[in-house]
C-alpha atoms as a PDB file:
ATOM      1  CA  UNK A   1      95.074 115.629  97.873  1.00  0.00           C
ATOM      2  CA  UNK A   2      91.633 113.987  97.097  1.00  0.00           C
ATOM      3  CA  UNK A   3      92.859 112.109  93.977  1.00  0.00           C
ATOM      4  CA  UNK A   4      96.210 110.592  96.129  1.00  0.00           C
ATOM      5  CA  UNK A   5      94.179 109.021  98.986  1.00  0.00           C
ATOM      6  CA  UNK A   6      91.722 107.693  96.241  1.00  0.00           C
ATOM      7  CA  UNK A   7      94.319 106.078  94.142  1.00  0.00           C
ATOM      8  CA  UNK A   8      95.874 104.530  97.529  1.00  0.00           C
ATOM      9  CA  UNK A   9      92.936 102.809  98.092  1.00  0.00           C
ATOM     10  CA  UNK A  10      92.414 101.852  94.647  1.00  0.00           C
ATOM     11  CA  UNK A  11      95.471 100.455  95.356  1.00  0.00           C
ATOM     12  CA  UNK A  12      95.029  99.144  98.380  1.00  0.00           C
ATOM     13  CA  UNK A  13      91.390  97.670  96.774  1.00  0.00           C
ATOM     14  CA  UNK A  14      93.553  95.566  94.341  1.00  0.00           C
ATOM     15  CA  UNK A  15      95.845  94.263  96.781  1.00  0.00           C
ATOM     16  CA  UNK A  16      93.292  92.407  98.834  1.00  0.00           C
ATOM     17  CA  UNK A  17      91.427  91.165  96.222  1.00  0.00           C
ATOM     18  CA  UNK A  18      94.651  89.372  94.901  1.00  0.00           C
ATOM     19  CA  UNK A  19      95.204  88.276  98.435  1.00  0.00           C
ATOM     20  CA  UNK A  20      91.352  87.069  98.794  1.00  0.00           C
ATOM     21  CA  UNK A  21      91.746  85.382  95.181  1.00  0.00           C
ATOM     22  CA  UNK A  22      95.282  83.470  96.389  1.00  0.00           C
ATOM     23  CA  UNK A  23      93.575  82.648  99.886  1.00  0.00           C
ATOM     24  CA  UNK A  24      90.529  81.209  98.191  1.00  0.00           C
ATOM     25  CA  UNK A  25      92.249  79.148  95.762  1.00  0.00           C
ATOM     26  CA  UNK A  26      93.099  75.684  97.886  1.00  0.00           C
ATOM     27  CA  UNK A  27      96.800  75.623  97.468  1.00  0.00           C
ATOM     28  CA  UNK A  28      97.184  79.145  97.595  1.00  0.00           C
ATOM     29  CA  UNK A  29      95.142  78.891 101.081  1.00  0.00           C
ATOM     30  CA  UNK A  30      97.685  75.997 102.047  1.00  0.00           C
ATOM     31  CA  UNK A  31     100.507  77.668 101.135  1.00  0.00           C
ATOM     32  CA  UNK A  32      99.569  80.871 103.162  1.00  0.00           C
ATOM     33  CA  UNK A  33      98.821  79.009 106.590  1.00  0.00           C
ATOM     34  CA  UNK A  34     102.555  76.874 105.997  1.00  0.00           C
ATOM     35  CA  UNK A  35     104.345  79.901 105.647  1.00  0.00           C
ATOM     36  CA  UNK A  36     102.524  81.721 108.418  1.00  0.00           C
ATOM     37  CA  UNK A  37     103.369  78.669 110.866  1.00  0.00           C
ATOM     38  CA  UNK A  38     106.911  78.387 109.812  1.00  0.00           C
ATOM     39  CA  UNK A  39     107.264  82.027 110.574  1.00  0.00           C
ATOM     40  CA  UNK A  40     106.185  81.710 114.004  1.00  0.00           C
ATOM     41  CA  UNK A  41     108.561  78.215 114.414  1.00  0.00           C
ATOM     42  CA  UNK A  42     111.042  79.527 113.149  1.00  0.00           C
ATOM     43  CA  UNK A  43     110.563  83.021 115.163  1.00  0.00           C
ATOM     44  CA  UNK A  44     109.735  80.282 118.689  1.00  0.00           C
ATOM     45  CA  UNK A  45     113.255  78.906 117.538  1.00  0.00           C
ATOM     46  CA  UNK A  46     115.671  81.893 117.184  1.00  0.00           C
ATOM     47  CA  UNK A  47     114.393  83.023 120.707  1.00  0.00           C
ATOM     48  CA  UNK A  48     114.667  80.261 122.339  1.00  0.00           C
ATOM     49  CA  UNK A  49     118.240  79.723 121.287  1.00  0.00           C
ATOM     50  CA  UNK A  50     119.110  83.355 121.842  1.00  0.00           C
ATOM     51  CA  UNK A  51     117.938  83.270 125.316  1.00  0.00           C
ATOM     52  CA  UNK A  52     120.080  79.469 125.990  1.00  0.00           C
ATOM     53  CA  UNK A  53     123.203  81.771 124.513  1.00  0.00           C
ATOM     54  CA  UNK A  54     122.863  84.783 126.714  1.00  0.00           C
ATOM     55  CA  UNK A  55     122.329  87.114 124.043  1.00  0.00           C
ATOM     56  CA  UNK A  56     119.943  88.749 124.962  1.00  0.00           C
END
């Protein structure tokens, strides 16, 4: 059971320091704010014409 959790956050370890390498880097940084916000317009969007169609 020991071993399992300790791979996972070997694992886990690894992940983030990709993600910290690809944040760090300028465009990669750039990149991960853009798709963030165009997430969250796109989300704003979608609701807002859902709730003008009566969907919901």
């Amino acid at each position: 059971m020991e071993t399992i959790s300790y791979l996972q956050g070997k694992e886990d370890k690894d992940r983030y320091r990709i993600l910290k390498r690809i944040v760090l880097s300028k465009p990669g940084a750039f990149l991960f704010i853009a798709y963030i916000a165009l997430f969250y317009v796109l989300n704003g969007i979608l609701g807002v014409l859902i709730e003008k169609s009566g969907i919901a």
